[in-house]
N, C-alpha and C. Protein backbone atom coordinates (compact mmCIF):
# COMPACT_ATOMS: atom_id res chain seq x y z
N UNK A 1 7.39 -161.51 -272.74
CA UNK A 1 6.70 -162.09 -271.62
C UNK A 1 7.71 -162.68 -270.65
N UNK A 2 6.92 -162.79 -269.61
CA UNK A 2 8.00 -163.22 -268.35
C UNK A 2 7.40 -165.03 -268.41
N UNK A 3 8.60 -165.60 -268.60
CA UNK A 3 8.67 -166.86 -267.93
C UNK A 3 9.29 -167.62 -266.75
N UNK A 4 8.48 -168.43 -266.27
CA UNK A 4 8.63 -169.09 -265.08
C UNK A 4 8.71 -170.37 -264.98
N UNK A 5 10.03 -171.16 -264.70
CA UNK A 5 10.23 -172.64 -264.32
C UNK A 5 10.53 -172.90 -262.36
N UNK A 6 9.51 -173.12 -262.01
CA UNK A 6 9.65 -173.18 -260.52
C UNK A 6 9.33 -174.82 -260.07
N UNK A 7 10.09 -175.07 -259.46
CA UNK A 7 10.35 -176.72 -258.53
C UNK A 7 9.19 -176.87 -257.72
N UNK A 8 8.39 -177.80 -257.54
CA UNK A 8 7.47 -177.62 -256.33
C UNK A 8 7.82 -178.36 -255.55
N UNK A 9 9.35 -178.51 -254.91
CA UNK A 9 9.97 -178.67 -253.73
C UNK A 9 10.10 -177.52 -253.58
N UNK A 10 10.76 -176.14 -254.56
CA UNK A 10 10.61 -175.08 -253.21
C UNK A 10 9.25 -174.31 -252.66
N UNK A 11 9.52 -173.12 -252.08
CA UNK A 11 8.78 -172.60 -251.37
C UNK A 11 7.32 -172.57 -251.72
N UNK A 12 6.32 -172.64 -250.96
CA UNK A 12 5.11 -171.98 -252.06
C UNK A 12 4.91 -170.44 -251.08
N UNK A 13 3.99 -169.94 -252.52
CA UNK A 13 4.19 -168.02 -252.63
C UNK A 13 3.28 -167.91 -251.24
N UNK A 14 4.13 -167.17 -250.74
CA UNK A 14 3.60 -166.26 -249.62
C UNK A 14 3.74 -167.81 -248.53
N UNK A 15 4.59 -168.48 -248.53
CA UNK A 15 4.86 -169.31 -247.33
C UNK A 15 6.70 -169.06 -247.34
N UNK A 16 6.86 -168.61 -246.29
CA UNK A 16 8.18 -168.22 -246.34
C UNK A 16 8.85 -169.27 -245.90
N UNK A 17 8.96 -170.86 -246.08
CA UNK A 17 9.12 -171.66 -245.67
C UNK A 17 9.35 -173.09 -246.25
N UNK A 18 10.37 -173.84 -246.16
CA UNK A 18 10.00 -174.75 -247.15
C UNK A 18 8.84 -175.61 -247.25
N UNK A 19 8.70 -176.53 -248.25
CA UNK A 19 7.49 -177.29 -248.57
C UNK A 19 7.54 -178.32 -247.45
N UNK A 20 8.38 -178.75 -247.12
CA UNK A 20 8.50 -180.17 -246.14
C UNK A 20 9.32 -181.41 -246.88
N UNK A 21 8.91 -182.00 -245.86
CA UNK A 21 9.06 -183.63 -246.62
C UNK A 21 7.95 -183.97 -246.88
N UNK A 22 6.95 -183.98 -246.27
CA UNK A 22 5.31 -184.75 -246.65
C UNK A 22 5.44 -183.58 -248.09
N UNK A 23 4.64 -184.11 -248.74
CA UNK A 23 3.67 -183.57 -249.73
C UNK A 23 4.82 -182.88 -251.32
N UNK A 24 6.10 -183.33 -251.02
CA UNK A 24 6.77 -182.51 -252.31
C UNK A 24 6.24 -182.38 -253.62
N UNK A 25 6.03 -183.72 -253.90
CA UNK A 25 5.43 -183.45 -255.83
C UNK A 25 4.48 -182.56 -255.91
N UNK A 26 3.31 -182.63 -255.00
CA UNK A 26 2.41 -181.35 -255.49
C UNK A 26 2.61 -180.24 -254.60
N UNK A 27 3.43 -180.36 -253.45
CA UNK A 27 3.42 -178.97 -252.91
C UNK A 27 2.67 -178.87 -251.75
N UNK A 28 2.20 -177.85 -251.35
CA UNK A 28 0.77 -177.30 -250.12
C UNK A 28 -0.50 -177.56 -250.87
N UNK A 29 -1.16 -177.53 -250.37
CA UNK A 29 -2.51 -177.45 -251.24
C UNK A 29 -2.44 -175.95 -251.50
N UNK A 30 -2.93 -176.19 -252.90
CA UNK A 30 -2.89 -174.33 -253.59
C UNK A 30 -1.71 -174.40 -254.39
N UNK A 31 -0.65 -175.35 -254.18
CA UNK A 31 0.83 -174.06 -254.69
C UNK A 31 0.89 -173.57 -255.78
N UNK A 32 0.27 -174.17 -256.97
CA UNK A 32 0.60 -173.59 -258.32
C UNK A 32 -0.87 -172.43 -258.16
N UNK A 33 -1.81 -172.34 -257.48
CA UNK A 33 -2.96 -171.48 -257.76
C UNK A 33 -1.81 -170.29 -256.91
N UNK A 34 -0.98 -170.54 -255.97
CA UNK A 34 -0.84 -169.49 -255.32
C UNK A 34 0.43 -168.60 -256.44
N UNK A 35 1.14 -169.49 -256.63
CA UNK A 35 2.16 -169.11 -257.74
C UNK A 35 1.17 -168.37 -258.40
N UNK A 36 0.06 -168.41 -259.46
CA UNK A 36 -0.44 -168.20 -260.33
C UNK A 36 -0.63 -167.01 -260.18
N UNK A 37 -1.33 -166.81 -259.25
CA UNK A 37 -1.57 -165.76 -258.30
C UNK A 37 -0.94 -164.28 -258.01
N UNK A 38 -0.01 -164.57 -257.33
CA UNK A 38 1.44 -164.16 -257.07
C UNK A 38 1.95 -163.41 -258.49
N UNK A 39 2.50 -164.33 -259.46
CA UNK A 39 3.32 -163.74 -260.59
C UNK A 39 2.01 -162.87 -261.37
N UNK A 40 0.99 -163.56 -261.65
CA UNK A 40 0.12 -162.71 -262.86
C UNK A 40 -0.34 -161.38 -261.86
N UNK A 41 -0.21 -161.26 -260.39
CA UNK A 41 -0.35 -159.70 -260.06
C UNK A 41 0.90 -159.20 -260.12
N UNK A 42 1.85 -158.92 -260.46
CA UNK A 42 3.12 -158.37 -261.03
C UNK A 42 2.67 -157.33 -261.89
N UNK A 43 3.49 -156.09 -261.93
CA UNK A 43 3.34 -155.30 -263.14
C UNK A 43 3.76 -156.12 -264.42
N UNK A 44 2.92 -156.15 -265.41
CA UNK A 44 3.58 -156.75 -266.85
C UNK A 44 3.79 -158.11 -267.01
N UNK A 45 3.00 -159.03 -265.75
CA UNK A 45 2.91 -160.16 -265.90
C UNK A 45 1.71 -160.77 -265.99
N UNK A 46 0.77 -160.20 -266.66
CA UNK A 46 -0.45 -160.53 -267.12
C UNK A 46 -0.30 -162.16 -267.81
N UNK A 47 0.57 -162.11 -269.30
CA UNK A 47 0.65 -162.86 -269.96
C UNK A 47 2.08 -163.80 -269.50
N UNK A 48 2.61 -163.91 -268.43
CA UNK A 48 3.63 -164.82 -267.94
C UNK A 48 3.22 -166.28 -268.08
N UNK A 49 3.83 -166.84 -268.55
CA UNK A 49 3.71 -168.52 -268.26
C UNK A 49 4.30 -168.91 -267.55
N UNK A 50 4.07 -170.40 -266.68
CA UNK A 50 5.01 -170.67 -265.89
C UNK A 50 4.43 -172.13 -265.74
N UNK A 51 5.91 -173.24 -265.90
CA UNK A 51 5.85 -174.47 -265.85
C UNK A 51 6.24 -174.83 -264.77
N UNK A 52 5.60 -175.83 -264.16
CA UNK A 52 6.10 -176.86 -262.52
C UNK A 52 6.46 -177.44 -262.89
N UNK A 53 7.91 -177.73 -262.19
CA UNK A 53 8.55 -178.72 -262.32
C UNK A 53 8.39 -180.05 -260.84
N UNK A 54 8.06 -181.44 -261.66
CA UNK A 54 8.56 -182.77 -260.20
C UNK A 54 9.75 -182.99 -260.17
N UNK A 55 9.97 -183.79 -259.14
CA UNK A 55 10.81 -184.19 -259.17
C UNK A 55 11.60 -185.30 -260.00
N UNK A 56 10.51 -186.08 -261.00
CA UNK A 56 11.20 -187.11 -261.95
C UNK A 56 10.93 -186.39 -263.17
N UNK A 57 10.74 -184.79 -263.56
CA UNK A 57 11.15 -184.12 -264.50
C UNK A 57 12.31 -183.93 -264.92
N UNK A 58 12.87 -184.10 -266.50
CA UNK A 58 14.11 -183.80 -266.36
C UNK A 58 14.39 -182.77 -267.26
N UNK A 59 15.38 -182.17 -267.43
CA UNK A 59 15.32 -180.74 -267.85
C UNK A 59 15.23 -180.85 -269.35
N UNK A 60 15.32 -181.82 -270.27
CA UNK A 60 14.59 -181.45 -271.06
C UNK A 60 13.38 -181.63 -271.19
N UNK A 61 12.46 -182.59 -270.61
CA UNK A 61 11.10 -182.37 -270.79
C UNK A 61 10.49 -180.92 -270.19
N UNK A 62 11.53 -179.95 -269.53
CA UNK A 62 10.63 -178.84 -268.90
C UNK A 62 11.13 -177.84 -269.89
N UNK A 63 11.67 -177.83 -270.78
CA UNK A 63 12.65 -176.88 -271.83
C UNK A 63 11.51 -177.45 -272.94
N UNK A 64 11.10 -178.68 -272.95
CA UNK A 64 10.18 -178.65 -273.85
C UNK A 64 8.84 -177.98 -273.40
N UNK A 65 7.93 -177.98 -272.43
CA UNK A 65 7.09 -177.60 -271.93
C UNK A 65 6.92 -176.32 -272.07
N UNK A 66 8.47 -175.29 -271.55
CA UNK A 66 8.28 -174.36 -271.62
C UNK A 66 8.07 -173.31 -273.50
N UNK A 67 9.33 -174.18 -274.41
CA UNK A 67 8.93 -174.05 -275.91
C UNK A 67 7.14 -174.51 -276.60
N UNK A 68 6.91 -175.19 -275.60
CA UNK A 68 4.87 -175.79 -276.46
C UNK A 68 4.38 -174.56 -275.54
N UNK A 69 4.41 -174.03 -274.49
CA UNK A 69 3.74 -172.63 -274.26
C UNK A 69 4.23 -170.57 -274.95
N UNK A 70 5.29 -171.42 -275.53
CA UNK A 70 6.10 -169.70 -275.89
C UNK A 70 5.43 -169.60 -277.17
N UNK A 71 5.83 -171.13 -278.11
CA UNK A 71 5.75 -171.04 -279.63
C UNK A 71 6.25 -169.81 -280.23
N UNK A 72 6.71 -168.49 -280.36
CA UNK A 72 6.65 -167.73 -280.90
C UNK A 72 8.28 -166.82 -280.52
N UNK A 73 8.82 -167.07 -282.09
CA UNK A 73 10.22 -166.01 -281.68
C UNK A 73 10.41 -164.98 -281.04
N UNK A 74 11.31 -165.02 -280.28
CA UNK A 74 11.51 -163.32 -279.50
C UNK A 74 10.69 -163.15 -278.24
N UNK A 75 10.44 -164.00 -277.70
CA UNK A 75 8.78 -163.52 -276.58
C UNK A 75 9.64 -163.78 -275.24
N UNK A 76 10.43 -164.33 -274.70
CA UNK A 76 10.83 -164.46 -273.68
C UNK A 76 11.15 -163.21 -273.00
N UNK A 77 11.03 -162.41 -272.54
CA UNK A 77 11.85 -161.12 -272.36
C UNK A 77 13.00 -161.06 -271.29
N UNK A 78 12.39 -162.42 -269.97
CA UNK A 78 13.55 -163.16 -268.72
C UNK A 78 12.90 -164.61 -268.50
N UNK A 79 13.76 -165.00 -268.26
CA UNK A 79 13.47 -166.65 -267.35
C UNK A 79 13.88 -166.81 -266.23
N UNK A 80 13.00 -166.95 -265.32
CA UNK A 80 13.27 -167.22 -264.22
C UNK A 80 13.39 -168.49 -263.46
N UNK A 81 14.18 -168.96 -262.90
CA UNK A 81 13.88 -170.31 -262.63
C UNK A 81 13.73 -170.49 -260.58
N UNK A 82 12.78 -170.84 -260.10
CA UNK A 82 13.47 -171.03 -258.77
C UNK A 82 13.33 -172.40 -258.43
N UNK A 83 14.16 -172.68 -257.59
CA UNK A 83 14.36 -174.28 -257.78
C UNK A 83 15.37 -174.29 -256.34
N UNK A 84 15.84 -175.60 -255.11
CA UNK A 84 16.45 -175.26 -254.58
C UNK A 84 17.96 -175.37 -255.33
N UNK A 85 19.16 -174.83 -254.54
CA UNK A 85 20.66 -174.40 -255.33
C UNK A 85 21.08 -175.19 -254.36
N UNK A 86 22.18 -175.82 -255.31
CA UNK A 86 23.64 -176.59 -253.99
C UNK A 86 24.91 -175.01 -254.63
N UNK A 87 25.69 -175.48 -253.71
CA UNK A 87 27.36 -174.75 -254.09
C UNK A 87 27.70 -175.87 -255.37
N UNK A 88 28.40 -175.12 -255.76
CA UNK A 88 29.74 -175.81 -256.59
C UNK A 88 28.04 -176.23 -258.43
N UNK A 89 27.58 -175.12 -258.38
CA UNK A 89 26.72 -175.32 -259.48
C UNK A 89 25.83 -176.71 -259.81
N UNK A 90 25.07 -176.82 -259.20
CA UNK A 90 23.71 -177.11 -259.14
C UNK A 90 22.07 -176.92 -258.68
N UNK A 91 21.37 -177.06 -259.53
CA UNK A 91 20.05 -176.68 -259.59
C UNK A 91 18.86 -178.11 -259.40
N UNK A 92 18.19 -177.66 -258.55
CA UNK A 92 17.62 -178.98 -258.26
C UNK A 92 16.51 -178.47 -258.82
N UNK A 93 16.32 -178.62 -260.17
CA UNK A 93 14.59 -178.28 -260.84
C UNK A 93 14.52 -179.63 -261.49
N UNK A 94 12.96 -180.57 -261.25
CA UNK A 94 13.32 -181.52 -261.72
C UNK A 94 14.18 -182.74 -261.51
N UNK A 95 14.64 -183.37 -262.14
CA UNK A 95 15.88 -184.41 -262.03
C UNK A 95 17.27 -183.66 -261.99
N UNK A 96 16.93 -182.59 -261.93
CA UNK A 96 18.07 -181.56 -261.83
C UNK A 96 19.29 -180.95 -262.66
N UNK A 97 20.23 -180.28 -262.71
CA UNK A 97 20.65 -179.65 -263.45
C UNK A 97 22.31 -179.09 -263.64
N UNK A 98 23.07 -179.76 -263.83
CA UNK A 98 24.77 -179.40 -263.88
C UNK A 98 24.73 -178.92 -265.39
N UNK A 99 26.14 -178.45 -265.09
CA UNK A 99 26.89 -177.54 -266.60
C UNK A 99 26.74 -178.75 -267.59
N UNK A 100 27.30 -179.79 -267.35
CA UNK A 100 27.31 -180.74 -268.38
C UNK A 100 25.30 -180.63 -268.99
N UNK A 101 24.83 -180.39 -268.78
CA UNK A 101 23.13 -180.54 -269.18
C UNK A 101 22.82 -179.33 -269.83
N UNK A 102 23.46 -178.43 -269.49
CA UNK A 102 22.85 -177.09 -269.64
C UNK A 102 22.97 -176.89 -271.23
N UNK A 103 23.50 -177.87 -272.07
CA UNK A 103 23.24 -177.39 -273.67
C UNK A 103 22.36 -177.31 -273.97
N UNK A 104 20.98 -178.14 -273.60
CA UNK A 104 19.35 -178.25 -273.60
C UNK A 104 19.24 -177.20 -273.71
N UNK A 105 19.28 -175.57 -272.81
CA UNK A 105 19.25 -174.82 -273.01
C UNK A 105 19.20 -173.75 -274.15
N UNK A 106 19.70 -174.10 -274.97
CA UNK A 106 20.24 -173.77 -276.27
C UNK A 106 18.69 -173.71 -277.31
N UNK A 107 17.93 -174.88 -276.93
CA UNK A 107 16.71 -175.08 -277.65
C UNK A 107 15.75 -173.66 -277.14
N UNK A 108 16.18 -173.35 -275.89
CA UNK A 108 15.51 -171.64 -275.48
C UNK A 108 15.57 -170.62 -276.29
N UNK A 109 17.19 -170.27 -277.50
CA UNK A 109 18.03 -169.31 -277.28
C UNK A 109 16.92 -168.76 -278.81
N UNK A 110 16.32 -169.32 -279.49
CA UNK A 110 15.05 -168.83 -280.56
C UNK A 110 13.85 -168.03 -279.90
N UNK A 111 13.61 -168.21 -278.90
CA UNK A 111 12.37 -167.80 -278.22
C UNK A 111 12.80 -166.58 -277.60
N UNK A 112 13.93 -166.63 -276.84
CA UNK A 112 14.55 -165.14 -275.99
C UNK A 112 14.75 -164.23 -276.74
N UNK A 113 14.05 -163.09 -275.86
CA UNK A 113 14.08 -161.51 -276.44
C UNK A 113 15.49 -161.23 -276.65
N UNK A 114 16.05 -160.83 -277.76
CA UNK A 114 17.36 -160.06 -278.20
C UNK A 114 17.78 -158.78 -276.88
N UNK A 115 19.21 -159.01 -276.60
CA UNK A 115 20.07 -158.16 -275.99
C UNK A 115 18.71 -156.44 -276.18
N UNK A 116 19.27 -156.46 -277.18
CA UNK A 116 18.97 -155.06 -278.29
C UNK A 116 17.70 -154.91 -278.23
N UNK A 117 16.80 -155.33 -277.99
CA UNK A 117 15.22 -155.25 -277.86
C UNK A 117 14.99 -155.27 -276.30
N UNK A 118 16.03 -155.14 -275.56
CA UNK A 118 15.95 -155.10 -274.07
C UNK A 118 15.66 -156.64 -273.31
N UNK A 119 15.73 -157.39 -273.65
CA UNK A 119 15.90 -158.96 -273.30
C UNK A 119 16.62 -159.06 -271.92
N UNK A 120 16.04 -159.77 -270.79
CA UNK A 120 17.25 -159.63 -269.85
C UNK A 120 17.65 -160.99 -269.83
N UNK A 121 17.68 -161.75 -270.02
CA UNK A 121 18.21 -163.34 -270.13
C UNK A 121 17.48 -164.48 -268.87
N UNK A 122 18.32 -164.68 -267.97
CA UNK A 122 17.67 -165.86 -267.25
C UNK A 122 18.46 -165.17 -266.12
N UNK A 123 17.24 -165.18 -264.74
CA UNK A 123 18.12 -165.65 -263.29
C UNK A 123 17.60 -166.81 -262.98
N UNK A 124 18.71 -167.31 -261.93
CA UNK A 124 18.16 -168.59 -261.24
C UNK A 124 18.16 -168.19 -260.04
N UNK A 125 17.50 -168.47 -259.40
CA UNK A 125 16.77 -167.93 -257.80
C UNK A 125 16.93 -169.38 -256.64
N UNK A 126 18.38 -169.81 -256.17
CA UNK A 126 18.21 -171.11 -255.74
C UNK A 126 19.45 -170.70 -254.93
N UNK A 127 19.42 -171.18 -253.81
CA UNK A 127 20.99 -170.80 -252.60
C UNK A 127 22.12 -171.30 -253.58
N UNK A 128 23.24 -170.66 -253.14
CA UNK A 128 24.32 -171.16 -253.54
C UNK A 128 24.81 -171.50 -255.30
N UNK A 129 23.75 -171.35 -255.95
CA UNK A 129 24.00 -171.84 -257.41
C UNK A 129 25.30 -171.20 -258.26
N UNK A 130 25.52 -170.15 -258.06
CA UNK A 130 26.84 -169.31 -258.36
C UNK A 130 27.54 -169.40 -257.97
N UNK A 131 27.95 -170.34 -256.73
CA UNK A 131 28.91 -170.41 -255.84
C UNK A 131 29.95 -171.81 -256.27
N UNK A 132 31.64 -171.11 -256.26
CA UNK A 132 32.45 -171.73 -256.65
C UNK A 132 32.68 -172.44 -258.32
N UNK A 133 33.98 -172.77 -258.54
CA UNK A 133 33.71 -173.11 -259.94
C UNK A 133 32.98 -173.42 -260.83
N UNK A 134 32.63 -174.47 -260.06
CA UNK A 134 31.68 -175.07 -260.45
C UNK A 134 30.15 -174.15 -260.83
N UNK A 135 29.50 -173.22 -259.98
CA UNK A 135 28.60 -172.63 -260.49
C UNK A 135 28.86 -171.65 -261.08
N UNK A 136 30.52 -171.20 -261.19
CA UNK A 136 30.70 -170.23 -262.75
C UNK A 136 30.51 -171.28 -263.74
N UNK A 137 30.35 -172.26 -264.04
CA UNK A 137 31.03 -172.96 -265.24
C UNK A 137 29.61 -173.42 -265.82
N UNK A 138 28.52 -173.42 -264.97
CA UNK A 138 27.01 -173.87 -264.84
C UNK A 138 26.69 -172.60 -265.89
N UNK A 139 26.58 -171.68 -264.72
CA UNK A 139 25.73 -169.66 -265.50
C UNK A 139 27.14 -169.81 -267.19
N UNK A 140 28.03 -170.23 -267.29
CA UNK A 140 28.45 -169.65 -268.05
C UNK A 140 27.86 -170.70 -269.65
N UNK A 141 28.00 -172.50 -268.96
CA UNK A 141 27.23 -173.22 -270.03
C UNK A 141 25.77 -173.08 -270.25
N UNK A 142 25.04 -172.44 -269.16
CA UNK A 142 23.95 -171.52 -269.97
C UNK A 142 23.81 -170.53 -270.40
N UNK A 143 24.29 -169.54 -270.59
CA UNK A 143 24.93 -168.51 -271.21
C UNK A 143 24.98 -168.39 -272.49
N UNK A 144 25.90 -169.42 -272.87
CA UNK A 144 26.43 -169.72 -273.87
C UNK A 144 25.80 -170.82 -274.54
N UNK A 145 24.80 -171.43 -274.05
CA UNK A 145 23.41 -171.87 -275.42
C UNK A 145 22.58 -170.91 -275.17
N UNK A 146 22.25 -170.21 -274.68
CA UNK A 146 21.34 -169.22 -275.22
C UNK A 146 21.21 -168.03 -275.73
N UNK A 147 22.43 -167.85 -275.36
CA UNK A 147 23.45 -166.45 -276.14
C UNK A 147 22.65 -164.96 -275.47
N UNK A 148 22.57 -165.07 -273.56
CA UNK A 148 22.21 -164.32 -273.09
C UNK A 148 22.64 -164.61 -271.86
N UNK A 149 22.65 -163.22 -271.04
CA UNK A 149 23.40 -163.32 -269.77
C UNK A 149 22.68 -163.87 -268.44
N UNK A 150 23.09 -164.59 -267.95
CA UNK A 150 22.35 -165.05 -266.51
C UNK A 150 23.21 -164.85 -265.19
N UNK A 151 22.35 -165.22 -264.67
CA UNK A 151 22.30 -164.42 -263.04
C UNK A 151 22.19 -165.28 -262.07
N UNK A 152 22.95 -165.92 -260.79
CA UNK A 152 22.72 -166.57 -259.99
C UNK A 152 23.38 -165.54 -258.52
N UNK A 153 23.08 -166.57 -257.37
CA UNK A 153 23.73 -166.27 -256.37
C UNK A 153 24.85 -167.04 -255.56
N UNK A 154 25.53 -166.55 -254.92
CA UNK A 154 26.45 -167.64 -254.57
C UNK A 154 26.23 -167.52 -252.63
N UNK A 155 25.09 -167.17 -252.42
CA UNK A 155 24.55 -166.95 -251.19
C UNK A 155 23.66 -167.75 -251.23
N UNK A 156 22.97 -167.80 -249.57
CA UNK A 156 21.43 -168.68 -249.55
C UNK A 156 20.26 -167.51 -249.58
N UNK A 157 19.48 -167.90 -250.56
CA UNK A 157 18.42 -167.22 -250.76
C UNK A 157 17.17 -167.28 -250.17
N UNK A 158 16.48 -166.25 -249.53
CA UNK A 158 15.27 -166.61 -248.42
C UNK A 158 14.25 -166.52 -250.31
N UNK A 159 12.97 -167.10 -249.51
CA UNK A 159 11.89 -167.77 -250.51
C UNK A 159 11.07 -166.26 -250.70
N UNK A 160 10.86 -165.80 -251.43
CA UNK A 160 9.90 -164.35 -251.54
C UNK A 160 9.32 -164.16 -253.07
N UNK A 161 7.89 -163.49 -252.15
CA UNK A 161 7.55 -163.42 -253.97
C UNK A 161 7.50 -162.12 -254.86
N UNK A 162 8.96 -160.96 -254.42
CA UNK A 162 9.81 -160.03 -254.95
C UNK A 162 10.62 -160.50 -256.07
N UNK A 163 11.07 -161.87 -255.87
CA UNK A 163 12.29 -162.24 -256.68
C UNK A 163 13.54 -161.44 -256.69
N UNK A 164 13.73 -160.84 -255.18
CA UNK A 164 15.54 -160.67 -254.85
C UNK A 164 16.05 -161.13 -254.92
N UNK A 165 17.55 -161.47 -255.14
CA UNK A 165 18.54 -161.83 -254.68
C UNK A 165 19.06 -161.73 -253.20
N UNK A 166 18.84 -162.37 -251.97
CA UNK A 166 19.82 -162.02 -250.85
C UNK A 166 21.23 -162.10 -250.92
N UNK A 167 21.32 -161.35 -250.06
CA UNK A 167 23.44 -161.39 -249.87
C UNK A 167 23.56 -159.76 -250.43
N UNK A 168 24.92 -159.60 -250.19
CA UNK A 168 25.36 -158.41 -250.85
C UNK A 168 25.45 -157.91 -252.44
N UNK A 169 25.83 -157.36 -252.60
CA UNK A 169 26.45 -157.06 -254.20
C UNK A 169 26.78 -157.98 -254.76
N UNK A 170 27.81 -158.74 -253.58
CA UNK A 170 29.21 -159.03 -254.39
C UNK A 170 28.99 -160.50 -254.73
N UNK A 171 27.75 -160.68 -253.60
CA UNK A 171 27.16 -162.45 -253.91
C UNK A 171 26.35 -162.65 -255.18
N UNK A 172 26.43 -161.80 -255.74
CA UNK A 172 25.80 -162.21 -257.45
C UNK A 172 27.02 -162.13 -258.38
N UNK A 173 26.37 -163.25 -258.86
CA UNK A 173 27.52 -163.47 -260.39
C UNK A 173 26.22 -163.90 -261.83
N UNK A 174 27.28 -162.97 -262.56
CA UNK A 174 26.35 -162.78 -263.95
C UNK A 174 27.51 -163.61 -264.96
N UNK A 175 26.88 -164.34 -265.64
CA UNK A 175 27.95 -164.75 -267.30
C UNK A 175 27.32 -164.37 -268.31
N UNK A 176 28.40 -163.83 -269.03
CA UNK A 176 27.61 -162.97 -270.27
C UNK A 176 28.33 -164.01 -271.03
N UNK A 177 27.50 -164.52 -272.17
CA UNK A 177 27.78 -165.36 -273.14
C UNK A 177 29.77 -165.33 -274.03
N UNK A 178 30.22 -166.11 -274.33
CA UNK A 178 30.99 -165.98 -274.67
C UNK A 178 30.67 -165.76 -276.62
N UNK A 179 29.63 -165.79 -277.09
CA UNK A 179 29.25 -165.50 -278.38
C UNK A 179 27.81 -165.02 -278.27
N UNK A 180 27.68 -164.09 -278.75
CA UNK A 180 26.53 -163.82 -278.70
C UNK A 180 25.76 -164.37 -280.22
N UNK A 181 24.60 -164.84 -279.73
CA UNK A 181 23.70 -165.00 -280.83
C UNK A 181 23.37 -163.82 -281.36
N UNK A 182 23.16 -164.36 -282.75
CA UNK A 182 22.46 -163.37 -284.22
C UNK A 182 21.38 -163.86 -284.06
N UNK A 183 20.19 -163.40 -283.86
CA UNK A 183 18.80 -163.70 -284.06
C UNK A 183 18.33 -163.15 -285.01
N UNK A 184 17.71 -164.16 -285.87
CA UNK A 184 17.25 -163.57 -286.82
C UNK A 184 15.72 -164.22 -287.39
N UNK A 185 14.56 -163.56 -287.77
CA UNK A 185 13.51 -164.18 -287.80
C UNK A 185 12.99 -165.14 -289.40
């Protein structure tokens, strides 16, 4: 299954635009019906879950949220997160998110679909998050608790409900775990 951790500071679906300043914690009126919306008409996203994140969320209460909806080994197949991105690796989901935090992550790495069973790991969908050391060192300490490869950009990303990447080629950066997990049931 496809999972979803989305900020409701960013965009809501089908507003190509940010949320504002008025109204952040809940969004537009609609945003999670429109999200809902949006992802479960996807091919193969019938059964997707997807947790909102506030802003006085902090990433482990949404790592927990997202484990009390998976319950079940192996089911993750990607994680997606969109959230807005700074440079130099950070993620504003929640109370937000640097390399130093990203071991939380790790509590994911039971639930994610295996390499070998076609698993694609995690992107993060947020401007700039790949960008500079600092956001190699972010994709690579999540990576490496979950023992799967992730995906950021080191560009600014327009809001869409495709889930591209903008920028070129060369503005994506992937870290493939430095150990891969043995999953075993």
């Amino acid at each position: 299954m496809m999972v979803y951790l989305i900020d409701r500071r960013a965009s809501s679906a089908g507003i190509p635009r940010p949320a504002g300043i008025v109204g952040l914690e809940a969004g537009p009126p609609g945003f999670e019906a429109r999200w809902r919306r949006v992802i479960q008409s996807l091919p193969g996203h019938d059964d997707a879950k997807i947790v909102f994140a506030s802003s006085n969320d902090t990433i482990d209460s949404l790592i927990q949220q997202t484990t009390d909806l998976v319950r079940t080994p192996w089911t993750i197949y990607m994680l997606r997160i969109l959230a807005h991105g700074f440079s130099d690796g950070y993620i504003e989901l929640g109370t937000g998110v640097r390399h130093g935090q990203a071991r939380i992550f790790s509590r994911l790495a039971h639930y994610m679909t295996p390499e070998r069973m076609h698993g694609r790991g995690i992107q993060i969908h947020g401007c700039n998050v790949g960008q500079g050391a600092g956001g190699m060192r972010l994709l690579q300490a999540i990576a490496d608790a979950v023992g799967m490869p992730v995906t950021a950009s080191t560009a600014v990303q327009q809001p869409d409900t495709y889930f591209r990447f903008e920028g070129n080629e060369g503005s994506l950066r992937t870290a493939i775990p430095h150990r891969r997990r043995h999953h075993t049931h």
